[in-house]
N, C-alpha and C. Protein backbone atom coordinates (compact mmCIF):
# COMPACT_ATOMS: atom_id res chain seq x y z
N UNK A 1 0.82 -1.20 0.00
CA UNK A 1 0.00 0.00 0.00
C UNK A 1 0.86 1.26 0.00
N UNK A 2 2.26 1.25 0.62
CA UNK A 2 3.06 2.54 1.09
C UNK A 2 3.32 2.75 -0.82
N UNK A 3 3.62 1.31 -1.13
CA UNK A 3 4.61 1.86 -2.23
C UNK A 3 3.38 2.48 -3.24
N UNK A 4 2.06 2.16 -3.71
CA UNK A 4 1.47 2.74 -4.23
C UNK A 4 0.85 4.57 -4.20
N UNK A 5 1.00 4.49 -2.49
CA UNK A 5 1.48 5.82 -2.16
C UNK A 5 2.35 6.87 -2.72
N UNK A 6 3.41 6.03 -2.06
CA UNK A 6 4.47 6.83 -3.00
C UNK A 6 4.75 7.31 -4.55
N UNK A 7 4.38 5.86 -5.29
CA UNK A 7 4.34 6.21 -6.67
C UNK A 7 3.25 7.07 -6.95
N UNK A 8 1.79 7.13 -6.03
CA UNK A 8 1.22 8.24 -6.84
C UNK A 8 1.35 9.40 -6.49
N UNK A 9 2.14 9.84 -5.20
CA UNK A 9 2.81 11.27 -5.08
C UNK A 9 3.76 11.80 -5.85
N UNK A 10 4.61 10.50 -6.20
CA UNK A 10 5.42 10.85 -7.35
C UNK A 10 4.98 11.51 -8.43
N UNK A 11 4.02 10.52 -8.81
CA UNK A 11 3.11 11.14 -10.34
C UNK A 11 2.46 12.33 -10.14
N UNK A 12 1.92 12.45 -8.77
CA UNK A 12 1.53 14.25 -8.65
C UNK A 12 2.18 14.92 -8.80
N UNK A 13 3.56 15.30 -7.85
CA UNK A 13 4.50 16.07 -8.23
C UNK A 13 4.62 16.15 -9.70
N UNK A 14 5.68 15.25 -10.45
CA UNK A 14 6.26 15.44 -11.64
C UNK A 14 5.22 15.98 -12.39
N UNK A 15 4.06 15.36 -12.52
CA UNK A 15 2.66 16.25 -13.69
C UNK A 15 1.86 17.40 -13.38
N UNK A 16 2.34 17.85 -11.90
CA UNK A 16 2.54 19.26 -11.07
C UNK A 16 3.47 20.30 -12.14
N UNK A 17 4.50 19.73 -11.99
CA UNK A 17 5.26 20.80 -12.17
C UNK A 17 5.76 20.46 -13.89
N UNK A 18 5.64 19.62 -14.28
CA UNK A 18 5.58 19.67 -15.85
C UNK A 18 4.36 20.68 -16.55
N UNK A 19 2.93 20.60 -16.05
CA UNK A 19 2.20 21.20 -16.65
C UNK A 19 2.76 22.72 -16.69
N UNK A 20 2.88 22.94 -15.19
CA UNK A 20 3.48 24.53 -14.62
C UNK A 20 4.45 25.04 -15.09
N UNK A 21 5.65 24.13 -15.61
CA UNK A 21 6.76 24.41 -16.28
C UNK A 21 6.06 24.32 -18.15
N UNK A 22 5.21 23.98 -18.18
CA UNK A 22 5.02 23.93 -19.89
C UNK A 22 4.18 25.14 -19.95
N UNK A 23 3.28 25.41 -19.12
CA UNK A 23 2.34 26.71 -19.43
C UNK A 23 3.25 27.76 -19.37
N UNK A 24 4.07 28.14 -18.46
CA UNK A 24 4.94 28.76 -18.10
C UNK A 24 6.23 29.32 -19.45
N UNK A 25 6.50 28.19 -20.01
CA UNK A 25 7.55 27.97 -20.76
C UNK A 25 7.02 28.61 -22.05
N UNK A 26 5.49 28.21 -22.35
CA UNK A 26 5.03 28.39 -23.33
C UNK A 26 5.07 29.99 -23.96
N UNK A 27 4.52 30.79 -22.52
CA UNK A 27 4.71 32.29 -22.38
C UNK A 27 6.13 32.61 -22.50
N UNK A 28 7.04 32.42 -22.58
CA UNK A 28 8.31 32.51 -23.10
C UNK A 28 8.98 32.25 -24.43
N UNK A 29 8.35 30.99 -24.98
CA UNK A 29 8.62 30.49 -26.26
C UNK A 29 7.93 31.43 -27.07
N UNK A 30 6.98 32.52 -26.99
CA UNK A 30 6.22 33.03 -27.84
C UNK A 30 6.41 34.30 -28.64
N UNK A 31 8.34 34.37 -27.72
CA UNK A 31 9.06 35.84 -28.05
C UNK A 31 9.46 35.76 -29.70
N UNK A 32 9.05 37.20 -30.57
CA UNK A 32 9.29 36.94 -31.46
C UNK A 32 11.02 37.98 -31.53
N UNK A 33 11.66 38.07 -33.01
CA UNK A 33 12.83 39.16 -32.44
C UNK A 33 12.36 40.58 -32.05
N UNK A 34 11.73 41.05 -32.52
CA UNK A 34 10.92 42.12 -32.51
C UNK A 34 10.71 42.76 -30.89
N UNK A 35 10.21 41.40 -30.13
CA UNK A 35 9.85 41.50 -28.93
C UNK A 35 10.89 41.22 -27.93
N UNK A 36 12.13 40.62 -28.23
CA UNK A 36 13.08 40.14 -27.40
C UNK A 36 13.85 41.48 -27.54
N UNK A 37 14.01 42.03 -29.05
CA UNK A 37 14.71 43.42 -28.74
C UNK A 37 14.11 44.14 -27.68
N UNK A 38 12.60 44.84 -27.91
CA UNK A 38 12.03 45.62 -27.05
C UNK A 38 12.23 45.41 -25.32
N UNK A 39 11.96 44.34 -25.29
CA UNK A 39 12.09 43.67 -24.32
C UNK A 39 13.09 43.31 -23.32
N UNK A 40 14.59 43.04 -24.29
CA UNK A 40 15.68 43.92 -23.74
C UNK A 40 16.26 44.99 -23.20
N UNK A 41 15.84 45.67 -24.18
CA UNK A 41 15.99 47.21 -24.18
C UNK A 41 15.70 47.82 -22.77
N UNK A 42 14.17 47.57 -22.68
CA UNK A 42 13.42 47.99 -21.45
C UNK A 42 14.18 47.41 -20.31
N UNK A 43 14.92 46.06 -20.32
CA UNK A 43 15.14 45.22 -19.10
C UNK A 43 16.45 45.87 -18.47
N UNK A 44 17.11 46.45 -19.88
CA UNK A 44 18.43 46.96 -19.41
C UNK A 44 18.16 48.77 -19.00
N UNK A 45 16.96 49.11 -19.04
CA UNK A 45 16.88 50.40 -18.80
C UNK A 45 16.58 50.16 -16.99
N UNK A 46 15.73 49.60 -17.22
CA UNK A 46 14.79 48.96 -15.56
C UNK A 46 16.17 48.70 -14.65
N UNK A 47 17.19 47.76 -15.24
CA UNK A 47 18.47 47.31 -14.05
C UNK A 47 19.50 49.00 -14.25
N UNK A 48 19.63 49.72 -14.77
CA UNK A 48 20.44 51.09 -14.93
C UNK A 48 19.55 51.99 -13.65
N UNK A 49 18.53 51.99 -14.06
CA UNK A 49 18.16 52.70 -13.13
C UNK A 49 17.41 52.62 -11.46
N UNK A 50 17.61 51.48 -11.89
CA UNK A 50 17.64 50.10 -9.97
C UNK A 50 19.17 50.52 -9.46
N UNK A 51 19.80 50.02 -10.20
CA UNK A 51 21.48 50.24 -10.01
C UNK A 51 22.52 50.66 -10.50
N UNK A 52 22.58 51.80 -10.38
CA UNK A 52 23.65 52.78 -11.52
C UNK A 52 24.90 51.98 -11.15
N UNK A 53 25.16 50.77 -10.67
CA UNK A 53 26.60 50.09 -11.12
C UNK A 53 26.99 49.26 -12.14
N UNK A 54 25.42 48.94 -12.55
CA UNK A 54 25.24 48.32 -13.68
C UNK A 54 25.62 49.29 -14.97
N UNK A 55 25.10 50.31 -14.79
CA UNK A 55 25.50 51.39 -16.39
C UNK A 55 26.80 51.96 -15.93
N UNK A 56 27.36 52.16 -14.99
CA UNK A 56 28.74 51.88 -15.34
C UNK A 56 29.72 50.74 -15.61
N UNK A 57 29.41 49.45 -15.66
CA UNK A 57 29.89 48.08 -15.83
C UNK A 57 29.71 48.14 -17.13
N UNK A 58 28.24 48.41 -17.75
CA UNK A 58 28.18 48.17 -19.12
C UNK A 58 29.10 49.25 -19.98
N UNK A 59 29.40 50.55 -19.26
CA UNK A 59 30.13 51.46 -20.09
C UNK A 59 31.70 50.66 -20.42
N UNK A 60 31.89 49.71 -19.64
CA UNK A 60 33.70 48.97 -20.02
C UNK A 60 33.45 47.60 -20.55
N UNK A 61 32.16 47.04 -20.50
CA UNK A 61 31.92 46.12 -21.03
C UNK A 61 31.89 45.47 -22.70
N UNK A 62 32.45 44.75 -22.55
CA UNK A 62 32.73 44.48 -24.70
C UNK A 62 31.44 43.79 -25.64
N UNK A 63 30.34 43.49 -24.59
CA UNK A 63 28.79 42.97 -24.93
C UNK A 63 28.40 42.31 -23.85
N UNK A 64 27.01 42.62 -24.00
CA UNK A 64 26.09 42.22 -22.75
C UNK A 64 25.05 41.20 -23.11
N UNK A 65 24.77 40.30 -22.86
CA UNK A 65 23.45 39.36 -22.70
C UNK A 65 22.51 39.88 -22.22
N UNK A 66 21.45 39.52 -22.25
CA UNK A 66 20.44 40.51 -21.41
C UNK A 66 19.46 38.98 -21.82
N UNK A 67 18.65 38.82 -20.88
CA UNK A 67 17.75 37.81 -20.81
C UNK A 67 16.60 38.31 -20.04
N UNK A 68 15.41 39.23 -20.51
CA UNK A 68 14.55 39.87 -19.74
C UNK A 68 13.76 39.11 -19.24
N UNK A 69 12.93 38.08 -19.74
CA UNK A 69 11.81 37.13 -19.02
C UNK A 69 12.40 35.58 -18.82
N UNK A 70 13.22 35.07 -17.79
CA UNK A 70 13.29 33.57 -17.38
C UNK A 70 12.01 33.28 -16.60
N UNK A 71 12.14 32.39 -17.00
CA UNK A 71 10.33 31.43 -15.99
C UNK A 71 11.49 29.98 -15.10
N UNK A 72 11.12 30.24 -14.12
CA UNK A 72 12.09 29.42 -13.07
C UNK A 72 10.74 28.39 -12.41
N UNK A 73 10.49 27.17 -12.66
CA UNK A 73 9.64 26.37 -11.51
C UNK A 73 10.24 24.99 -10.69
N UNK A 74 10.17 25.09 -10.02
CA UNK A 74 10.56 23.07 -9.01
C UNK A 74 9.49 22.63 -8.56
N UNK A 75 9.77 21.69 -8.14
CA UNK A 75 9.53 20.71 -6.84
C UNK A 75 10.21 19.63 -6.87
N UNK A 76 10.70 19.61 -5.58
CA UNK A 76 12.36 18.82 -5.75
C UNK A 76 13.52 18.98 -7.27
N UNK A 77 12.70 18.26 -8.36
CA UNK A 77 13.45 18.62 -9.97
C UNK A 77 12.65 20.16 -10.82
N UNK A 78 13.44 20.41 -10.99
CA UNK A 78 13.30 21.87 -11.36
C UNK A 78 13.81 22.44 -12.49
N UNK A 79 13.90 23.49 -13.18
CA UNK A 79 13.69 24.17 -14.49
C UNK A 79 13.85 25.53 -14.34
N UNK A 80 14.12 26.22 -15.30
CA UNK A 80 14.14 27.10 -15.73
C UNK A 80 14.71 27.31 -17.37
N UNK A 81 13.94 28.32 -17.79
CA UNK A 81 14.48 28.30 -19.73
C UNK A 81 13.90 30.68 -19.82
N UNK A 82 14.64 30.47 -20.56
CA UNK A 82 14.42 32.25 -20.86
C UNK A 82 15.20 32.61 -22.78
N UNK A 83 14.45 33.64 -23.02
CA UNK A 83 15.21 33.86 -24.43
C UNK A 83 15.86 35.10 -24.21
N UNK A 84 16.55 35.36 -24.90
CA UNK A 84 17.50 36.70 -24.94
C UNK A 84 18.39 37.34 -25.75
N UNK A 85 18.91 38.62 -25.50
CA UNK A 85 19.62 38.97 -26.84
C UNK A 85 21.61 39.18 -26.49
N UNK A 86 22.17 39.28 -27.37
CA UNK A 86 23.75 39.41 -26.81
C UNK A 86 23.98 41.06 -27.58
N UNK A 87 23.81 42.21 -27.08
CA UNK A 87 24.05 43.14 -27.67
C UNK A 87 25.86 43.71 -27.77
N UNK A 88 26.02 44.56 -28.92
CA UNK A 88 27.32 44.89 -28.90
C UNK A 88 27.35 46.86 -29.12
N UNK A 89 27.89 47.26 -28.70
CA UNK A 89 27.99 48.41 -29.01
C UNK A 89 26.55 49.16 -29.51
N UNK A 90 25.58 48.54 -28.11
CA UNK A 90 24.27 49.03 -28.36
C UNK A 90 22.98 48.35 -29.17
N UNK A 91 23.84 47.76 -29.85
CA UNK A 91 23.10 46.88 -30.92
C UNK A 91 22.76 45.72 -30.74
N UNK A 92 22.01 44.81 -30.76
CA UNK A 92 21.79 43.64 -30.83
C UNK A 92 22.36 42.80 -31.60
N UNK A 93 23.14 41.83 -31.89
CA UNK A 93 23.97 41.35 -32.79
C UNK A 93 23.12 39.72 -33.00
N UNK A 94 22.81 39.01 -31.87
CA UNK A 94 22.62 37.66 -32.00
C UNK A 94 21.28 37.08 -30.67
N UNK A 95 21.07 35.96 -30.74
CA UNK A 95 19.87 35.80 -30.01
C UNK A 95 20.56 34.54 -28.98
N UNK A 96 19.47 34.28 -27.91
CA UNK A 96 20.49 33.05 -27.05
C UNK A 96 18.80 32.84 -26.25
N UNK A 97 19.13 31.40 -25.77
CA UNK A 97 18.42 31.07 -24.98
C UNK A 97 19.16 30.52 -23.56
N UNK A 98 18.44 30.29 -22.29
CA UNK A 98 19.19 30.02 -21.03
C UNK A 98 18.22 29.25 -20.71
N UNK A 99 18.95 27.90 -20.35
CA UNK A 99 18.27 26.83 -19.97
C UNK A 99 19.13 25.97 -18.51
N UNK A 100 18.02 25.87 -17.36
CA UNK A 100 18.97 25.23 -16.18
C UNK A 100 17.94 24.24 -15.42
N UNK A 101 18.62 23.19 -15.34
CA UNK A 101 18.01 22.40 -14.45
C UNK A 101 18.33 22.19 -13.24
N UNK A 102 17.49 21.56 -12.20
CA UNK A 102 17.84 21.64 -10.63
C UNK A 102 17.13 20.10 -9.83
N UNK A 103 18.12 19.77 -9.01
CA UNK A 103 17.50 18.97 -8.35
C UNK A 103 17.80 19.25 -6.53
N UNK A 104 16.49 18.95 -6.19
CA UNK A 104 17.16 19.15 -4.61
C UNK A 104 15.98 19.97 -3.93
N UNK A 105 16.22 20.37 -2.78
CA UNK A 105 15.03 20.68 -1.88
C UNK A 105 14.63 22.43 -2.61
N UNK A 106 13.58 22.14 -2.74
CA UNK A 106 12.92 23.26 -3.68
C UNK A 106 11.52 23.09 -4.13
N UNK A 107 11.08 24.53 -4.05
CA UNK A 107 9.10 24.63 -4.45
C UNK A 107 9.50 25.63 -4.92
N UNK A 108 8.00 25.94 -5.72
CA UNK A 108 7.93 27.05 -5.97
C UNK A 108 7.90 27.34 -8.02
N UNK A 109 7.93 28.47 -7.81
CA UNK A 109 7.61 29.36 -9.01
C UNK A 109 8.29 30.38 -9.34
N UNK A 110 9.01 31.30 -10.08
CA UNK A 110 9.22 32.73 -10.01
C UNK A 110 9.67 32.71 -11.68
N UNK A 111 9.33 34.70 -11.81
CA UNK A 111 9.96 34.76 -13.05
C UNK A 111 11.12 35.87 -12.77
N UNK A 112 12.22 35.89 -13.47
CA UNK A 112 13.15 37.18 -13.33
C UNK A 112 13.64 37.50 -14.68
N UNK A 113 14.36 38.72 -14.28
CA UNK A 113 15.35 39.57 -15.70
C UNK A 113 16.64 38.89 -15.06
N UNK A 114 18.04 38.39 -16.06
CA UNK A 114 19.35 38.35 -15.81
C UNK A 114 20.15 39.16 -16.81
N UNK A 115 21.06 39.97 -16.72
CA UNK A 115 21.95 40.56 -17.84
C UNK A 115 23.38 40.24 -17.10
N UNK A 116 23.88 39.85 -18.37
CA UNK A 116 25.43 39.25 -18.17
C UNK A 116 26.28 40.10 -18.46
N UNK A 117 27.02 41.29 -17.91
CA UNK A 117 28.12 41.96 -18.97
C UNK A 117 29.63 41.07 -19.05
N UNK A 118 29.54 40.84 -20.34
CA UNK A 118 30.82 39.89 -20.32
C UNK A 118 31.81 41.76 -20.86
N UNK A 119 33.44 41.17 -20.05
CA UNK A 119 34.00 42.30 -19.68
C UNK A 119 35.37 42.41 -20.56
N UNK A 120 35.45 41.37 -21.12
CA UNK A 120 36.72 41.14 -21.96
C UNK A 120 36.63 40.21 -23.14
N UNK A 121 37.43 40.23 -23.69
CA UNK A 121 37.52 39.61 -25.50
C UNK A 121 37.55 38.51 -25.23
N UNK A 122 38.39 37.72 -23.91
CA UNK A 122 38.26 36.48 -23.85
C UNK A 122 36.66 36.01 -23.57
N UNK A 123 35.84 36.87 -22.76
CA UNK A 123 34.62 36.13 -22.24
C UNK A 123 33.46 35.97 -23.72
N UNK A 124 33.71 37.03 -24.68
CA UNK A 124 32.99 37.12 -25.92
C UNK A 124 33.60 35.69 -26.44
N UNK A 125 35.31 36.08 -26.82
CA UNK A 125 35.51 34.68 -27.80
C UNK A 125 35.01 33.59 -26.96
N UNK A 126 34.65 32.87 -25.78
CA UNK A 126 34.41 31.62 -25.49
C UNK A 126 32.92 31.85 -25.65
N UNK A 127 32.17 32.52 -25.56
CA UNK A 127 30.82 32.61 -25.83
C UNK A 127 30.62 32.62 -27.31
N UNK A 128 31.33 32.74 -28.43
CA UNK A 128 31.29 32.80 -29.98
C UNK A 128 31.34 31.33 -30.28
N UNK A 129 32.99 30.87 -29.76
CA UNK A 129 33.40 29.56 -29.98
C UNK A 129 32.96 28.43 -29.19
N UNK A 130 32.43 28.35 -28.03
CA UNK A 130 31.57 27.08 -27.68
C UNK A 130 30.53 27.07 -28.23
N UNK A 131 29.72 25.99 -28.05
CA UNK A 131 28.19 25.74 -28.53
C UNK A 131 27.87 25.60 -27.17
N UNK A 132 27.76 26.66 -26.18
CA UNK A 132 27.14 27.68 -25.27
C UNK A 132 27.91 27.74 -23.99
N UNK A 133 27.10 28.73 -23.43
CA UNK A 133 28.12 28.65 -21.87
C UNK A 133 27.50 27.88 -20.86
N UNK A 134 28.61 27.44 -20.10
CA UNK A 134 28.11 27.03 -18.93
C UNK A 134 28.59 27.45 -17.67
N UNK A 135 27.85 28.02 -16.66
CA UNK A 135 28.55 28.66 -16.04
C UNK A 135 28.98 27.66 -15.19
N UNK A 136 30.09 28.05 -14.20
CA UNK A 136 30.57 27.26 -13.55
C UNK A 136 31.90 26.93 -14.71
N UNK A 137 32.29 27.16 -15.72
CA UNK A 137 33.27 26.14 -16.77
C UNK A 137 33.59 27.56 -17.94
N UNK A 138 34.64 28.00 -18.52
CA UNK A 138 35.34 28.90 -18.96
C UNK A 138 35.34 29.94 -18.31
N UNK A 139 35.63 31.72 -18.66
CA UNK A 139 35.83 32.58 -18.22
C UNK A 139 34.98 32.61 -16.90
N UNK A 140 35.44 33.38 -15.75
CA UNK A 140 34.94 33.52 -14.28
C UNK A 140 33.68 34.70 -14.22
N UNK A 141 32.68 35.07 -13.94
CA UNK A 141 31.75 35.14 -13.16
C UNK A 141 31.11 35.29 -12.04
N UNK A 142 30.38 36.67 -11.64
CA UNK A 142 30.39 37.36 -10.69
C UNK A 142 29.06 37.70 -10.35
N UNK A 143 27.96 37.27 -9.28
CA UNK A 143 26.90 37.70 -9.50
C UNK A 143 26.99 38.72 -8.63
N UNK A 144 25.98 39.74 -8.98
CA UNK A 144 26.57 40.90 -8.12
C UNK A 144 25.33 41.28 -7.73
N UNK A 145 25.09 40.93 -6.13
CA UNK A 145 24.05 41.65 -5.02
C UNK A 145 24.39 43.04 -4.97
N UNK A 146 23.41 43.64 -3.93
CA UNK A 146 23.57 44.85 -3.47
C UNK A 146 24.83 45.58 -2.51
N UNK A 147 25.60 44.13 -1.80
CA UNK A 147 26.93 44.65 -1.59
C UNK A 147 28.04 44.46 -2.34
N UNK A 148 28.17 43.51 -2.95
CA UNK A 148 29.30 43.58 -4.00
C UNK A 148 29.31 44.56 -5.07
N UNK A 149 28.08 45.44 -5.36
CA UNK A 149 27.68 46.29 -6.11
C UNK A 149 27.97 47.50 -5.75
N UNK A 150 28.11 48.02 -4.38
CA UNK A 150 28.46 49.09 -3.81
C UNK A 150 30.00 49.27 -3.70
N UNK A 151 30.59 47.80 -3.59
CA UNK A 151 32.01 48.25 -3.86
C UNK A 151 32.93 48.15 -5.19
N UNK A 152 31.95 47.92 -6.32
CA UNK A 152 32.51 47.75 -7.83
C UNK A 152 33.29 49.01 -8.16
N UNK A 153 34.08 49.56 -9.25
CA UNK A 153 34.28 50.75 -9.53
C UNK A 153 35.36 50.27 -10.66
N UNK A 154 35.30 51.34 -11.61
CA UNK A 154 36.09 50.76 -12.55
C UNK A 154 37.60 49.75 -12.40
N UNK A 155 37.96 50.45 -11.43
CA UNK A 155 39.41 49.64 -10.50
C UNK A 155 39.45 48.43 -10.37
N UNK A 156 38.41 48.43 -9.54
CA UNK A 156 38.32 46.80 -8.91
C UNK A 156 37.43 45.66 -9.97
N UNK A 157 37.06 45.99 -10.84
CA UNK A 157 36.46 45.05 -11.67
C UNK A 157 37.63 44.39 -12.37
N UNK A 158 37.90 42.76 -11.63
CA UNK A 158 38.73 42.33 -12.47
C UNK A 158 38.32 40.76 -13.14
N UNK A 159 36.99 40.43 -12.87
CA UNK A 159 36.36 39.32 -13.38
C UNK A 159 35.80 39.69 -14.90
N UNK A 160 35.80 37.96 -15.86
CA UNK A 160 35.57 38.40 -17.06
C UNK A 160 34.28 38.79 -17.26
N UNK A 161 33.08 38.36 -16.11
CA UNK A 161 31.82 38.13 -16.45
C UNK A 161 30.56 39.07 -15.70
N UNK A 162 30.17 39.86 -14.99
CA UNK A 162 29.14 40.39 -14.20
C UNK A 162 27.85 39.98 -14.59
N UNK A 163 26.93 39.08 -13.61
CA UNK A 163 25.43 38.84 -13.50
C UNK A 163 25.02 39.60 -12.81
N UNK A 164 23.60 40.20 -13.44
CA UNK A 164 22.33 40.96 -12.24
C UNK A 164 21.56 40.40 -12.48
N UNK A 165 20.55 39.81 -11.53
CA UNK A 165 19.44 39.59 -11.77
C UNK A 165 18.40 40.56 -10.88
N UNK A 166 17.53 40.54 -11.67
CA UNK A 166 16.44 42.13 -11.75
C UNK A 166 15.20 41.46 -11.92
N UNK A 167 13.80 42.32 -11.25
CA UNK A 167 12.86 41.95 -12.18
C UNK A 167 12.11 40.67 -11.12
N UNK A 168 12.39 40.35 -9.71
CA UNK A 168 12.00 39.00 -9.51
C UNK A 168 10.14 39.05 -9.71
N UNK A 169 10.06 37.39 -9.47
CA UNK A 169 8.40 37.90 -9.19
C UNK A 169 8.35 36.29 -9.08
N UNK A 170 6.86 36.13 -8.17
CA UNK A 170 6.90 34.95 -7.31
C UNK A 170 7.01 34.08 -6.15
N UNK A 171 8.06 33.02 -6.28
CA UNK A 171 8.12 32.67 -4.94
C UNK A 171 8.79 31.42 -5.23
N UNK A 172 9.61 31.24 -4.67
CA UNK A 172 10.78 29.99 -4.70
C UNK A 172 11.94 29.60 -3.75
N UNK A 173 11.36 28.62 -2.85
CA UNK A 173 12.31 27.98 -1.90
C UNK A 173 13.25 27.44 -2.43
N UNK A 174 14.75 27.48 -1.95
CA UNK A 174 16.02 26.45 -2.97
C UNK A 174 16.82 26.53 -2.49
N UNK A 175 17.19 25.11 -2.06
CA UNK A 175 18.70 24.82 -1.66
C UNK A 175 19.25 23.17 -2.96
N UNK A 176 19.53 23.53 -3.83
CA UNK A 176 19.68 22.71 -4.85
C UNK A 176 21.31 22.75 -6.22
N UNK A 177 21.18 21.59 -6.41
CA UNK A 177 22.37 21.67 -7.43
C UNK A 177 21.89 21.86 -8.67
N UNK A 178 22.47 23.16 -9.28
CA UNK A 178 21.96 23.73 -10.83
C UNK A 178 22.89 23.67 -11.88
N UNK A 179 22.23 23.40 -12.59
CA UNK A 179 23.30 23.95 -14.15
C UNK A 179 22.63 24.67 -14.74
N UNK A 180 23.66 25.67 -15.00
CA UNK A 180 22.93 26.33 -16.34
C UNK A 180 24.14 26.54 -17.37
N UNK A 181 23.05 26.50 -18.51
CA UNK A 181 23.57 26.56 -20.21
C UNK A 181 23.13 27.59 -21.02
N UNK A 182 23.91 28.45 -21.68
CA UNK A 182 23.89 29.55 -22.77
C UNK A 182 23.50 29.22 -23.90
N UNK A 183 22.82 29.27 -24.78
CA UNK A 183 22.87 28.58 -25.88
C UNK A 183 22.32 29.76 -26.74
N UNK A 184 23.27 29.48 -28.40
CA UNK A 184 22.68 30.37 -29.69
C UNK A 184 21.19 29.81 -30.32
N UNK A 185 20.63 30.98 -30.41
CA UNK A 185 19.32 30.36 -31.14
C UNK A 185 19.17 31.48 -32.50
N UNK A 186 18.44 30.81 -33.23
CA UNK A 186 17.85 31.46 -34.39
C UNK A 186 16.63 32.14 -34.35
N UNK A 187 16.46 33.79 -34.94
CA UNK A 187 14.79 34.31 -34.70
C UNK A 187 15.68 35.05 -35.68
């Protein structure tokens, strides 16, 4: 009797959070380029003016990622996927998607903005020449809260990579092991 238990909590969960992660996902998949520019644009105006350390990072920065809408869901196994643009000298040059999976003690839901300023030629060329990033594995990477942010300044920036994430919304418990992956897409 336990084990039939179990297997059908199992099956709740997983078709829990598959539906939640597909409805979810779906509102994301629906970006056209049109809308991922705009959409950028706005995301990187919204984090400049949250945190003017960000528009000075991007002023030394050699191109930025910007990923305005990720959809993040778990329970225990978990997800997240977002589309986005890699701009250069203002411009939008190429498109990317961010995809991470998770396992481990975790609920929940949320959506956020992430923008990456990659800071040097090396962090662009490994982002050109792999077939995507992973963080944790080539150039180093810096997510930057509200105190590491207060002590940035052109000086002390000596990592190839700066993350913000902006924009939360939701709700998500997590103590879990993640990967995440960069990847080029076509629009």
């Amino acid at each position: 009797m336990n084990l039939i238990r179990i297997n059908l909590y199992k099956f709740f969960f997983i078709s829990t959070f598959t539906l939640l992660f597909c409805f979810a996902a779906n509102q994301v998949f629906a970006a056209t380029a049109e809308d991922l520019d705009q959409d950028s644009a706005h995301a990187l105006r919204t984090l400049y003016r949250v945190n003017p350390t960000a528009a000075l990072i991007a002023k030394q920065a050699k191109a930025i990622l910007v990923f305005p809408k990720v959809i993040k869901a778990g329970l225990v196994f978990g997800g997240s996927y977002g589309e986005g643009v890699l701009m250069k000298d203002g411009h939008v040059t190429e498109y990317f998607n961010t995809v991470s999976a998770s396992w481990g003690w975790q609920a929940g839901a949320e959506s956020y903005a992430y923008v990456v300023f990659l800071m040097n030629d090396k962090a662009v060329k490994y982002l050109n020449k792999s077939k995507g990033w992973e963080f944790g594995v080539g150039p180093s990477i810096v997510i930057v809260n509200e105190g590491i942010a207060k002590n940035l300044s052109t000086t002390t920036m000596k990592n190839d990579a700066y993350a913000f994430v902006t924009d939360q919304e939701g709700l998500m418990a997590s103590l879990s092991f993640e990967g995440t992956k960069i990847s080029r897409i076509k629009r």
